[in-house]
C-alpha atoms as a PDB file:
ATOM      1  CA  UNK A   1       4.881  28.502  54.429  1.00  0.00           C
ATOM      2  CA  UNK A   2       5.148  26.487  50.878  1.00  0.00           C
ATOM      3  CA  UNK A   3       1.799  24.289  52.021  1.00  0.00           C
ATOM      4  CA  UNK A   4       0.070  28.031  52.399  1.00  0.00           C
ATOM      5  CA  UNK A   5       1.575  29.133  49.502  1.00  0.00           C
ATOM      6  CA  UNK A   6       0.665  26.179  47.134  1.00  0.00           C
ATOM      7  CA  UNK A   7      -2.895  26.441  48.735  1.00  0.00           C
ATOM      8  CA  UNK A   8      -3.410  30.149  47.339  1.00  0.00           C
ATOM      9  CA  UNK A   9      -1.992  28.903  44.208  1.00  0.00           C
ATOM     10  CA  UNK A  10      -4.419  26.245  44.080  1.00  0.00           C
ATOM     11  CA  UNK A  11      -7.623  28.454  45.023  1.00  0.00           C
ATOM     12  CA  UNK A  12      -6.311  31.255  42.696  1.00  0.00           C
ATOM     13  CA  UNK A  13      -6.689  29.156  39.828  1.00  0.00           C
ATOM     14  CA  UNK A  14      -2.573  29.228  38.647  1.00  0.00           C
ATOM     15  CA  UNK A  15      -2.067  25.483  39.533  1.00  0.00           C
ATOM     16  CA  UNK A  16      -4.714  23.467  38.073  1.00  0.00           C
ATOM     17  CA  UNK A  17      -4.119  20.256  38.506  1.00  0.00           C
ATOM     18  CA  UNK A  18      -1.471  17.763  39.158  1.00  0.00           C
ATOM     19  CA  UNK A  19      -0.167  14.479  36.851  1.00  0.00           C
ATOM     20  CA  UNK A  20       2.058  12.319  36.496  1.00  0.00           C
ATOM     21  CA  UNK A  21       4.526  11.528  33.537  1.00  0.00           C
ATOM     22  CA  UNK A  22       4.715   7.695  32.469  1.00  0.00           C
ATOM     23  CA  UNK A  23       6.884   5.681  30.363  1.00  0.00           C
ATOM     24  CA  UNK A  24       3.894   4.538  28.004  1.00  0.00           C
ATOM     25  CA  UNK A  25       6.262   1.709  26.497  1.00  0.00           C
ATOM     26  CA  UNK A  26       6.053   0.534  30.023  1.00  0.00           C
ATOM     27  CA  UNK A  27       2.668   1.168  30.760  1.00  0.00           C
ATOM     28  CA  UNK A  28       0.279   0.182  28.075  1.00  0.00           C
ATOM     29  CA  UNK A  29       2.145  -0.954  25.133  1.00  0.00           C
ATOM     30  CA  UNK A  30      -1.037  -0.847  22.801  1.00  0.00           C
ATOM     31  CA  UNK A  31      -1.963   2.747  23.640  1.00  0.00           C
ATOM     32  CA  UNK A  32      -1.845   5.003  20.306  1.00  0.00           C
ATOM     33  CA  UNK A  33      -0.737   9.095  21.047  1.00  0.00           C
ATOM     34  CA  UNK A  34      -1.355  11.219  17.821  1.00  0.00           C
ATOM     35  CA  UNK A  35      -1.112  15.169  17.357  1.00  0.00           C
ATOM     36  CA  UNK A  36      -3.296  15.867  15.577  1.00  0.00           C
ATOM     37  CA  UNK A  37      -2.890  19.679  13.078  1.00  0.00           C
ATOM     38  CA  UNK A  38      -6.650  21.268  12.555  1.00  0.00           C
ATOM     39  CA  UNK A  39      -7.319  24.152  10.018  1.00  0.00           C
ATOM     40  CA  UNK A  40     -10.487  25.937  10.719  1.00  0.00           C
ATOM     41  CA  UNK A  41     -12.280  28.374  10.068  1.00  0.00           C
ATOM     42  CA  UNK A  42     -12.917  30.869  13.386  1.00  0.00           C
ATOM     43  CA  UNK A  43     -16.243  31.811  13.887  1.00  0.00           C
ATOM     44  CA  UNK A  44     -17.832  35.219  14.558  1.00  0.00           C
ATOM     45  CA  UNK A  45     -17.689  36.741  17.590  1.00  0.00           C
ATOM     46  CA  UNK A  46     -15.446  34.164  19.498  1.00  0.00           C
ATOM     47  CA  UNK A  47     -12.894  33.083  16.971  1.00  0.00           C
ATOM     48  CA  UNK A  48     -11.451  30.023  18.068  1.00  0.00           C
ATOM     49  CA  UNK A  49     -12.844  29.275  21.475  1.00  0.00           C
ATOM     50  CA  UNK A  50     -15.834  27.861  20.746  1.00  0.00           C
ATOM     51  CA  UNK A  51     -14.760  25.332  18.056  1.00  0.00           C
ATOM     52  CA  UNK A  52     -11.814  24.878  20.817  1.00  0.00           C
ATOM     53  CA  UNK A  53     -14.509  23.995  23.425  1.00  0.00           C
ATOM     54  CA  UNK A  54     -16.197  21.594  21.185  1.00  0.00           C
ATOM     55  CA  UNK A  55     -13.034  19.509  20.268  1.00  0.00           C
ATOM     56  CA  UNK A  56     -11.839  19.639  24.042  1.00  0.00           C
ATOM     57  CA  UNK A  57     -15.049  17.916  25.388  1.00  0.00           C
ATOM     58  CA  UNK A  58     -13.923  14.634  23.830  1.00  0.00           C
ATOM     59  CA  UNK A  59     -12.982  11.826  26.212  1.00  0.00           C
ATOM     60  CA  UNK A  60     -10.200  10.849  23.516  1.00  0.00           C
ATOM     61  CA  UNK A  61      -8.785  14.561  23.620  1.00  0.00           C
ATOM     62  CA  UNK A  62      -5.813  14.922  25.932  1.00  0.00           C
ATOM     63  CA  UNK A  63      -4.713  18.869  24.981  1.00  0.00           C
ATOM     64  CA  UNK A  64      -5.973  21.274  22.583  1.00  0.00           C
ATOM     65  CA  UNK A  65      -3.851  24.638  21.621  1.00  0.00           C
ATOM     66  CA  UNK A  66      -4.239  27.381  19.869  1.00  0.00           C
ATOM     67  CA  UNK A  67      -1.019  27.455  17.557  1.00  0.00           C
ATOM     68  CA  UNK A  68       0.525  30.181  15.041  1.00  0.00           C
ATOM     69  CA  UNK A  69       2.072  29.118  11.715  1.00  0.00           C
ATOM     70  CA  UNK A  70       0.197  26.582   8.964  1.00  0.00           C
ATOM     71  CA  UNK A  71      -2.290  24.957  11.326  1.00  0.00           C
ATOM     72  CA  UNK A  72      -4.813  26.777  14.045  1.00  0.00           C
ATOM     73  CA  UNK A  73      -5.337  23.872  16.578  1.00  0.00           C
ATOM     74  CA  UNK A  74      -3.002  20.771  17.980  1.00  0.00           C
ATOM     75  CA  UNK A  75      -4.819  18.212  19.301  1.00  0.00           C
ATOM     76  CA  UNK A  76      -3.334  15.232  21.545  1.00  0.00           C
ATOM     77  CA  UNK A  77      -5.428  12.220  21.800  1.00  0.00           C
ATOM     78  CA  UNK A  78      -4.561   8.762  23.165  1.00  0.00           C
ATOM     79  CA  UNK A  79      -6.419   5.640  21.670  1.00  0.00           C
ATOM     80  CA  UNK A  80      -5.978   1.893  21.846  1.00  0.00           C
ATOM     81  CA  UNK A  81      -5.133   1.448  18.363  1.00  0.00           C
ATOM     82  CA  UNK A  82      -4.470   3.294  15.159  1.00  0.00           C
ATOM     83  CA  UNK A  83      -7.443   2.722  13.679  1.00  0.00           C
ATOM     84  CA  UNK A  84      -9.648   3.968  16.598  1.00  0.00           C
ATOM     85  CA  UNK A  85      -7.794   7.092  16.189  1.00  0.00           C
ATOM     86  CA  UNK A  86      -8.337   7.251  12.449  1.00  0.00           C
ATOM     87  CA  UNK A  87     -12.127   6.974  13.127  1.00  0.00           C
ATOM     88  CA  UNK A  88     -11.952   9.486  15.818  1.00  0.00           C
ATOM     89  CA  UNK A  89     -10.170  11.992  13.522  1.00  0.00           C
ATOM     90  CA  UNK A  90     -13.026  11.109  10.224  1.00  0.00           C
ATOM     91  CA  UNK A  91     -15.969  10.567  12.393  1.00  0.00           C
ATOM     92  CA  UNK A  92     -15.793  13.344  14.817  1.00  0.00           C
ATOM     93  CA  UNK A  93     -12.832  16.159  14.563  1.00  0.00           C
ATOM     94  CA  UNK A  94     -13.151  16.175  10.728  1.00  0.00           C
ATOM     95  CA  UNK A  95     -17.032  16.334  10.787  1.00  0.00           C
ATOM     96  CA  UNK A  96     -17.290  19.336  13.084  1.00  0.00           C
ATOM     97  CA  UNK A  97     -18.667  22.811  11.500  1.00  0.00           C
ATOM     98  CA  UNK A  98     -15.680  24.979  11.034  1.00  0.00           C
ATOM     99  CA  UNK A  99     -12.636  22.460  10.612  1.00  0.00           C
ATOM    100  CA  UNK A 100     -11.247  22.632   7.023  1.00  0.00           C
ATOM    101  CA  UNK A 101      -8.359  20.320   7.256  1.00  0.00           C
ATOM    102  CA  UNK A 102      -6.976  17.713   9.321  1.00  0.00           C
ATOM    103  CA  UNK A 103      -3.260  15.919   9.488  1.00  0.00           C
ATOM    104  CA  UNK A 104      -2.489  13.654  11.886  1.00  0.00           C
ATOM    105  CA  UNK A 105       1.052  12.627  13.256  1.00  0.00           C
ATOM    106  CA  UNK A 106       1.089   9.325  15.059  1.00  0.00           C
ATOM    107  CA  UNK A 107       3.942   9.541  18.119  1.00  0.00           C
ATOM    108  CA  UNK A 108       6.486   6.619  17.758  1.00  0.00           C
ATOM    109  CA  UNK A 109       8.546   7.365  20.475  1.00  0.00           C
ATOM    110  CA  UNK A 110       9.061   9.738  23.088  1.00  0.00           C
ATOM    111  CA  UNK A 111      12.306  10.947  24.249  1.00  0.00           C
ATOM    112  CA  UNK A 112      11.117  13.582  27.076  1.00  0.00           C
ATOM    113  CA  UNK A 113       8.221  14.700  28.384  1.00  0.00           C
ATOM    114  CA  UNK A 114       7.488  17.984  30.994  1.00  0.00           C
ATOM    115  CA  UNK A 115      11.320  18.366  31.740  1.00  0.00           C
ATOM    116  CA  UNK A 116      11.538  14.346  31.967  1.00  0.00           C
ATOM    117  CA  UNK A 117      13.994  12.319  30.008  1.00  0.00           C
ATOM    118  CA  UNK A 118      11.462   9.375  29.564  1.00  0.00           C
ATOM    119  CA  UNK A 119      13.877   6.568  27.230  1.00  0.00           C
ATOM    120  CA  UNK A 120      16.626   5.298  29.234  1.00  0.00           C
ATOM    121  CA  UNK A 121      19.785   4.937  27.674  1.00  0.00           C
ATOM    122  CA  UNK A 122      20.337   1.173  26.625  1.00  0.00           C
ATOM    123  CA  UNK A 123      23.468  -0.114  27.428  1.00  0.00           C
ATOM    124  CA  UNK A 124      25.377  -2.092  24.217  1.00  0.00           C
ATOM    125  CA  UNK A 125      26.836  -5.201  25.616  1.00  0.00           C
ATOM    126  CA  UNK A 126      28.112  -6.022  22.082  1.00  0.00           C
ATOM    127  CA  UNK A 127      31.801  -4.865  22.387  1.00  0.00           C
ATOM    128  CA  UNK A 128      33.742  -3.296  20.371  1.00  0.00           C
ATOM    129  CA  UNK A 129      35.186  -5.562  17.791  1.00  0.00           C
ATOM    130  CA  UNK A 130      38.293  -4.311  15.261  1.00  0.00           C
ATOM    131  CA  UNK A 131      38.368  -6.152  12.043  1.00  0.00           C
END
């Protein structure tokens, strides 16, 4: 019944894919996650889709949303290093027609992820010393 179930799902277009959540500290110590804040400007006829499209096609992109508030778009992207991400962000997200502003926010640490408590608690071995 669930295999039946998660097949319909899965042809119906509601789950569209599957992934799995890493420990990046563990992983790949040099990879660089940024969120990156867009201003644009929407365009005629398809407000933000298009421009939405265009940013989304990049390998480096990992999620692209339309948000409310100060910004329009946030924009994950993954890199090897900070300064491959600062190109990415001057040579190609800041170049395209339509974006007015960019601000990006480099992740230092992450604490959970999906439901996932991803930093294990460390465990002081000091002891507790009264003066």
């Amino acid at each position: 019944d669930v295999a039946a179930q998660i097949e319909q799902l899965e042809k119906d277009g509601i789950i569209k894919g599957y992934s799995v959540i890493l420990d990046e500290n563990r992983a790949d110590k040099d990879m660089v996650i940024a969120n990156i804040e867009l201003k644009v400007t929407p365009q005629r006829d398809c407000g933000f889709d298009e421009l939405a499209k265009t940013v989304m096609m990049y390998d480096e992109v990992d999620s692209v949303s339309l948000m409310s508030g100060s910004y329009d778009l946030a924009v994950t992207v993954t890199g090897r290093n900070l300064k491959e991400i600062a190109l990415f962000v001057a040579q190609r997200l800041s170049t395209i027609e339509g974006v007015l502003s960019t601000t990006t926010h480099f992740v230092l640490k992450t604490y959970k992820e999906k439901g996932i408590f991803i930093q294990e608690e460390d465990i002081d071995e000091r002891g507790f010393v009264a003066p």
